[in-house]
C-alpha atoms as a PDB file:
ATOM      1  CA  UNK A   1     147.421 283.232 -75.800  1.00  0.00           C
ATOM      2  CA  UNK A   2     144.048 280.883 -76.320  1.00  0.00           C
ATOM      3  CA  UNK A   3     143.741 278.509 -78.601  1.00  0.00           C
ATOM      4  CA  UNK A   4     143.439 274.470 -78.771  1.00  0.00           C
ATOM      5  CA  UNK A   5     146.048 271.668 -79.289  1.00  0.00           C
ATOM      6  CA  UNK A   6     144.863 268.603 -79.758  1.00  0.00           C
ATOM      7  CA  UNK A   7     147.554 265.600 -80.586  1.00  0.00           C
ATOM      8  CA  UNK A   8     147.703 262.245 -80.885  1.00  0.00           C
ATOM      9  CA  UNK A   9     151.146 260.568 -78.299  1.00  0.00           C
ATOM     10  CA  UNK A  10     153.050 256.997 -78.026  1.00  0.00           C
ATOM     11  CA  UNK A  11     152.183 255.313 -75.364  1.00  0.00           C
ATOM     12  CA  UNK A  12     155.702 256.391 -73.473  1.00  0.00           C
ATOM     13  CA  UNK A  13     157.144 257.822 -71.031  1.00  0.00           C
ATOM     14  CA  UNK A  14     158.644 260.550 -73.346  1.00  0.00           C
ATOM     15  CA  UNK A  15     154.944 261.780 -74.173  1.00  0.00           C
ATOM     16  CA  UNK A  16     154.684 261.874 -70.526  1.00  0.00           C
ATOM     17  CA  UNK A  17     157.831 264.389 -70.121  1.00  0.00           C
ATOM     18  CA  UNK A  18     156.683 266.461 -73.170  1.00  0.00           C
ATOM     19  CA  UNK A  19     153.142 266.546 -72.257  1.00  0.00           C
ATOM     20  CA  UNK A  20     153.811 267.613 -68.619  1.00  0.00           C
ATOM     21  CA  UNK A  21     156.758 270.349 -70.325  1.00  0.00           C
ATOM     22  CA  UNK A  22     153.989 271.614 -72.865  1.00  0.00           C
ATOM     23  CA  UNK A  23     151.288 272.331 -70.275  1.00  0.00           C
ATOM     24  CA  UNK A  24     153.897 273.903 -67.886  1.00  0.00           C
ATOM     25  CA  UNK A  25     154.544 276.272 -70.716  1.00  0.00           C
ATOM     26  CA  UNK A  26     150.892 277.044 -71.312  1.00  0.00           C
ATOM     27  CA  UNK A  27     150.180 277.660 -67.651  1.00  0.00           C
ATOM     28  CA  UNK A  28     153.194 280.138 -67.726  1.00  0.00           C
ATOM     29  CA  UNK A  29     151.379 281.509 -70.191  1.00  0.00           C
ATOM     30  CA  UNK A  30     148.437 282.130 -68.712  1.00  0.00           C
ATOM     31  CA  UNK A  31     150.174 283.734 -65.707  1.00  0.00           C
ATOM     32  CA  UNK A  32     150.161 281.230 -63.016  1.00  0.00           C
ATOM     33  CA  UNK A  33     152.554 281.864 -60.612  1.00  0.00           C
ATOM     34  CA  UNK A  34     155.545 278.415 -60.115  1.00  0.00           C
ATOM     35  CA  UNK A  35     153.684 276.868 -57.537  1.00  0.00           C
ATOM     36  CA  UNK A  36     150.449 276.451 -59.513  1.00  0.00           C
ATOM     37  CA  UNK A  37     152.267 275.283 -62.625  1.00  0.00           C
ATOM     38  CA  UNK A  38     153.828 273.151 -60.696  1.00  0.00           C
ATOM     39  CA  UNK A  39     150.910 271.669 -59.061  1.00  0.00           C
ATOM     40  CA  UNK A  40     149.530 271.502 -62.472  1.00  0.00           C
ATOM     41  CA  UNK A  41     152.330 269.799 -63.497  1.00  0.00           C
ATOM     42  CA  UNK A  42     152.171 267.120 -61.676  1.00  0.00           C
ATOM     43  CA  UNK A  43     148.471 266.347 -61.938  1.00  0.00           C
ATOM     44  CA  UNK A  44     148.860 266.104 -65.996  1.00  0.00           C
ATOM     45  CA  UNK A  45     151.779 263.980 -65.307  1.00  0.00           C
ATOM     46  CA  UNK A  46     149.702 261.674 -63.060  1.00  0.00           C
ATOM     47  CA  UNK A  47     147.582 261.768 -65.870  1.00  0.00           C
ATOM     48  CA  UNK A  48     149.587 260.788 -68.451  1.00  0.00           C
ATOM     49  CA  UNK A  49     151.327 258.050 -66.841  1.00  0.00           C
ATOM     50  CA  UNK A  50     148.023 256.573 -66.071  1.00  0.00           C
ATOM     51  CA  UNK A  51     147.122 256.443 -69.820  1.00  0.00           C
ATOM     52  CA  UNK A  52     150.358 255.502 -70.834  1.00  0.00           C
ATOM     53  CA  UNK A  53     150.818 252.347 -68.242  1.00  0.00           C
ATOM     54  CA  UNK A  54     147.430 251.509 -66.752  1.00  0.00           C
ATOM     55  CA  UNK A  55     145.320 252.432 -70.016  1.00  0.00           C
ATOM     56  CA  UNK A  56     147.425 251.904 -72.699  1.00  0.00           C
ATOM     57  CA  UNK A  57     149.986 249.261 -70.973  1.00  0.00           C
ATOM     58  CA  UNK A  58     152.874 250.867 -72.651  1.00  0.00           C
ATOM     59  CA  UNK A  59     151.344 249.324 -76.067  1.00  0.00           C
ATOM     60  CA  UNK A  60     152.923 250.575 -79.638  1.00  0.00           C
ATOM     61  CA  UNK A  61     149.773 250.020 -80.717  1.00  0.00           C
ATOM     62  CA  UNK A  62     148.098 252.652 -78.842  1.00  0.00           C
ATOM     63  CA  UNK A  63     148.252 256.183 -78.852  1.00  0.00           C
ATOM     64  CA  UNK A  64     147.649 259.243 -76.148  1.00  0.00           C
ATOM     65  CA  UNK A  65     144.985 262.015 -76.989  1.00  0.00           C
ATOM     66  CA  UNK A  66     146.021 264.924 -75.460  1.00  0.00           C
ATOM     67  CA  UNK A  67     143.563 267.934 -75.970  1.00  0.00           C
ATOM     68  CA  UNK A  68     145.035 271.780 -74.497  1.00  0.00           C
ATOM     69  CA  UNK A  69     142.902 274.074 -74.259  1.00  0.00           C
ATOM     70  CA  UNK A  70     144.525 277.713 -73.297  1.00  0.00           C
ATOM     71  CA  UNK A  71     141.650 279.748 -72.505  1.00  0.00           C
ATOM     72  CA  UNK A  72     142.170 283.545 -71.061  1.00  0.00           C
ATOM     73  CA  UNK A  73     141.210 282.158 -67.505  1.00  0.00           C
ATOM     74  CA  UNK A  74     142.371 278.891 -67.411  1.00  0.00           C
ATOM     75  CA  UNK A  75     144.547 275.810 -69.128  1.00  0.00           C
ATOM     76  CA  UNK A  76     142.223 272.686 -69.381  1.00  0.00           C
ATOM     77  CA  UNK A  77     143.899 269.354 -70.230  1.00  0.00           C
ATOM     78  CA  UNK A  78     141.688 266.288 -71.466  1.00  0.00           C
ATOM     79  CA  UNK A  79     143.995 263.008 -71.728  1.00  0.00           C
ATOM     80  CA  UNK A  80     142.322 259.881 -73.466  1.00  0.00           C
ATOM     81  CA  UNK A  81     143.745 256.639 -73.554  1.00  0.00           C
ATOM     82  CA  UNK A  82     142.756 253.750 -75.576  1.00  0.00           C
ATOM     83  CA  UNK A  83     142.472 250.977 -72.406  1.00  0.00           C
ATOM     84  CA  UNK A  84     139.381 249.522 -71.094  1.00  0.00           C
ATOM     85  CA  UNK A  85     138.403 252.831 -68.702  1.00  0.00           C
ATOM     86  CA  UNK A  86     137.659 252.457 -64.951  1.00  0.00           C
ATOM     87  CA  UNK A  87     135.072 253.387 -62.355  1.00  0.00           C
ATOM     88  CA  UNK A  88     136.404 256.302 -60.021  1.00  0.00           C
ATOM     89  CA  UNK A  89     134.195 255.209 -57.586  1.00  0.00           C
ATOM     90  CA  UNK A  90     135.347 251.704 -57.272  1.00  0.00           C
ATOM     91  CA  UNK A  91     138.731 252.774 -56.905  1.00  0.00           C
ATOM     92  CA  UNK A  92     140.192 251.829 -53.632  1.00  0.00           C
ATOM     93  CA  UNK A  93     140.591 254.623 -51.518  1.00  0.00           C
ATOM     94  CA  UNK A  94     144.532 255.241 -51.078  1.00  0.00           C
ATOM     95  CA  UNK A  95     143.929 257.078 -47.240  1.00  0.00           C
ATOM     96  CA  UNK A  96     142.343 253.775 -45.774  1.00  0.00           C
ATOM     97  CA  UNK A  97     144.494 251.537 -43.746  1.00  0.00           C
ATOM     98  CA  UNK A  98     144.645 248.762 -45.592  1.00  0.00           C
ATOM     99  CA  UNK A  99     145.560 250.557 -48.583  1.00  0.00           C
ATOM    100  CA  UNK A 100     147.782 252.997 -47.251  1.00  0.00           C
ATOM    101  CA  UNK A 101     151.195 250.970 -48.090  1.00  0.00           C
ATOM    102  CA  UNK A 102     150.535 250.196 -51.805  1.00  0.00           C
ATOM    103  CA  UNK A 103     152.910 251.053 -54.402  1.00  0.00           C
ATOM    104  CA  UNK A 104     149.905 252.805 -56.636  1.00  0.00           C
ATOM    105  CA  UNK A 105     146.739 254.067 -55.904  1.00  0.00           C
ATOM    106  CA  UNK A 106     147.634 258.130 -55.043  1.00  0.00           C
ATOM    107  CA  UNK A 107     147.778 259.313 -58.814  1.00  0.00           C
ATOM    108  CA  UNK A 108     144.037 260.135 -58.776  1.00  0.00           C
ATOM    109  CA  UNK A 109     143.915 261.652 -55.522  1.00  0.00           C
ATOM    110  CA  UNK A 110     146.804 263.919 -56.404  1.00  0.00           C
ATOM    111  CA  UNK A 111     145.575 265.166 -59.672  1.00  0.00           C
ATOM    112  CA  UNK A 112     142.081 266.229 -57.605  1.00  0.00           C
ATOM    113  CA  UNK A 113     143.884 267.556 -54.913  1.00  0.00           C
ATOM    114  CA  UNK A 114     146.225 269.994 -57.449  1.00  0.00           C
ATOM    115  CA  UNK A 115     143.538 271.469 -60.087  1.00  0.00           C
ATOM    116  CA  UNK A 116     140.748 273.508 -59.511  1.00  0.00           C
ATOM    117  CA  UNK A 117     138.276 270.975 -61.763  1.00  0.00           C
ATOM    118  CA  UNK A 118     138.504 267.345 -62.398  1.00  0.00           C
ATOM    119  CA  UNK A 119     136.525 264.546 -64.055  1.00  0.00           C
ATOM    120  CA  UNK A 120     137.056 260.973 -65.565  1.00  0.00           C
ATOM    121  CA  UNK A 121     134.738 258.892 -67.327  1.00  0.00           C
ATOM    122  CA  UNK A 122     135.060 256.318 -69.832  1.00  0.00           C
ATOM    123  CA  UNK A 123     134.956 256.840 -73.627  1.00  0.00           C
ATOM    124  CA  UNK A 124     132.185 255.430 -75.872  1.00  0.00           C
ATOM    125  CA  UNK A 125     135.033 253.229 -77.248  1.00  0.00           C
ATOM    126  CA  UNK A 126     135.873 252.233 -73.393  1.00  0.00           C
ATOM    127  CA  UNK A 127     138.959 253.933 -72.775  1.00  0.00           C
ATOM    128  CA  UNK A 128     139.546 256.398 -69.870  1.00  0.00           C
ATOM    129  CA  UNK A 129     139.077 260.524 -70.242  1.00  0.00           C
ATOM    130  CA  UNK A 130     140.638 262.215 -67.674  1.00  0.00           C
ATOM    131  CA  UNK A 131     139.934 266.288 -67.641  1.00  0.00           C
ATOM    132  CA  UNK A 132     142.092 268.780 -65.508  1.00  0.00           C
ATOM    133  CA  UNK A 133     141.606 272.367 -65.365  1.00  0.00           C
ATOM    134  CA  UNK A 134     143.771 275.112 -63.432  1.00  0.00           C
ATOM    135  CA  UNK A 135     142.051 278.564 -62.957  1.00  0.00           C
ATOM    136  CA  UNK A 136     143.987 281.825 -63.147  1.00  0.00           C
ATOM    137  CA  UNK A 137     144.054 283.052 -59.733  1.00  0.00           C
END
């Protein structure tokens, strides 16, 4: 099945669960066998909790875009939150010693290492885009 969702979430950690439950569904869809839905999985989750707590900072006043796009090769998520973005390369680099026994830091280095495609830039409005797509094997 193709087609597009696009939605606007609260930033919570129920958008989180559905989001992660909704694209699970969509790559089942599509085909893709547990362990890449489940890889999948837990890159949109990554995802979302980043918009939800580093973006958004759990605000009422902010909202989740989550765009799903089911194509007939491949599920692509975009996530957009409403924060003040980042710079992927100025992240700190989560393998490095001196990094390597903080509490955060391995969300974005997860989410590359389980899709196929990813990308993050900031918004015009200066919030954070993060785009995921798994390929049909």
């Amino acid at each position: 099945m193709t087609g597009t969702t696009d939605s606007l979430l609260a930033s919570n950690l129920e958008s989180v669960d559905s989001v992660e439950a909704l694209v699970v569904d969509a790559a089942a869809a599509l085909g893709l066998d547990e362990d890449a839905r489940m890889d999948l999985g837990l890159a949109v989750r990554e995802a979302m909790v980043n918009a939800v707590a580093h973006g958004n900072e759990y605000s009422p006043d902010k909202q989740v875009r989550l765009i799903l796009e089911r194509r007939t090769d491949a599920v692509k998520v975009t996530i957009i939150d409403q924060g003040e973005g980042f710079d992927l390369n100025r992240v700190p680099d989560p393998t490095q010693g001196e990094n390597l026994m903080r509490e955060s830091g391995r969300g974005l280095l997860l989410m590359q290492a389980f899709v196929d495609e990813f990308s993050v830039k900031r918004t015009a409005s200066g919030g954070a885009e993060v785009v995921l797509v798994k390929y049909a094997s």
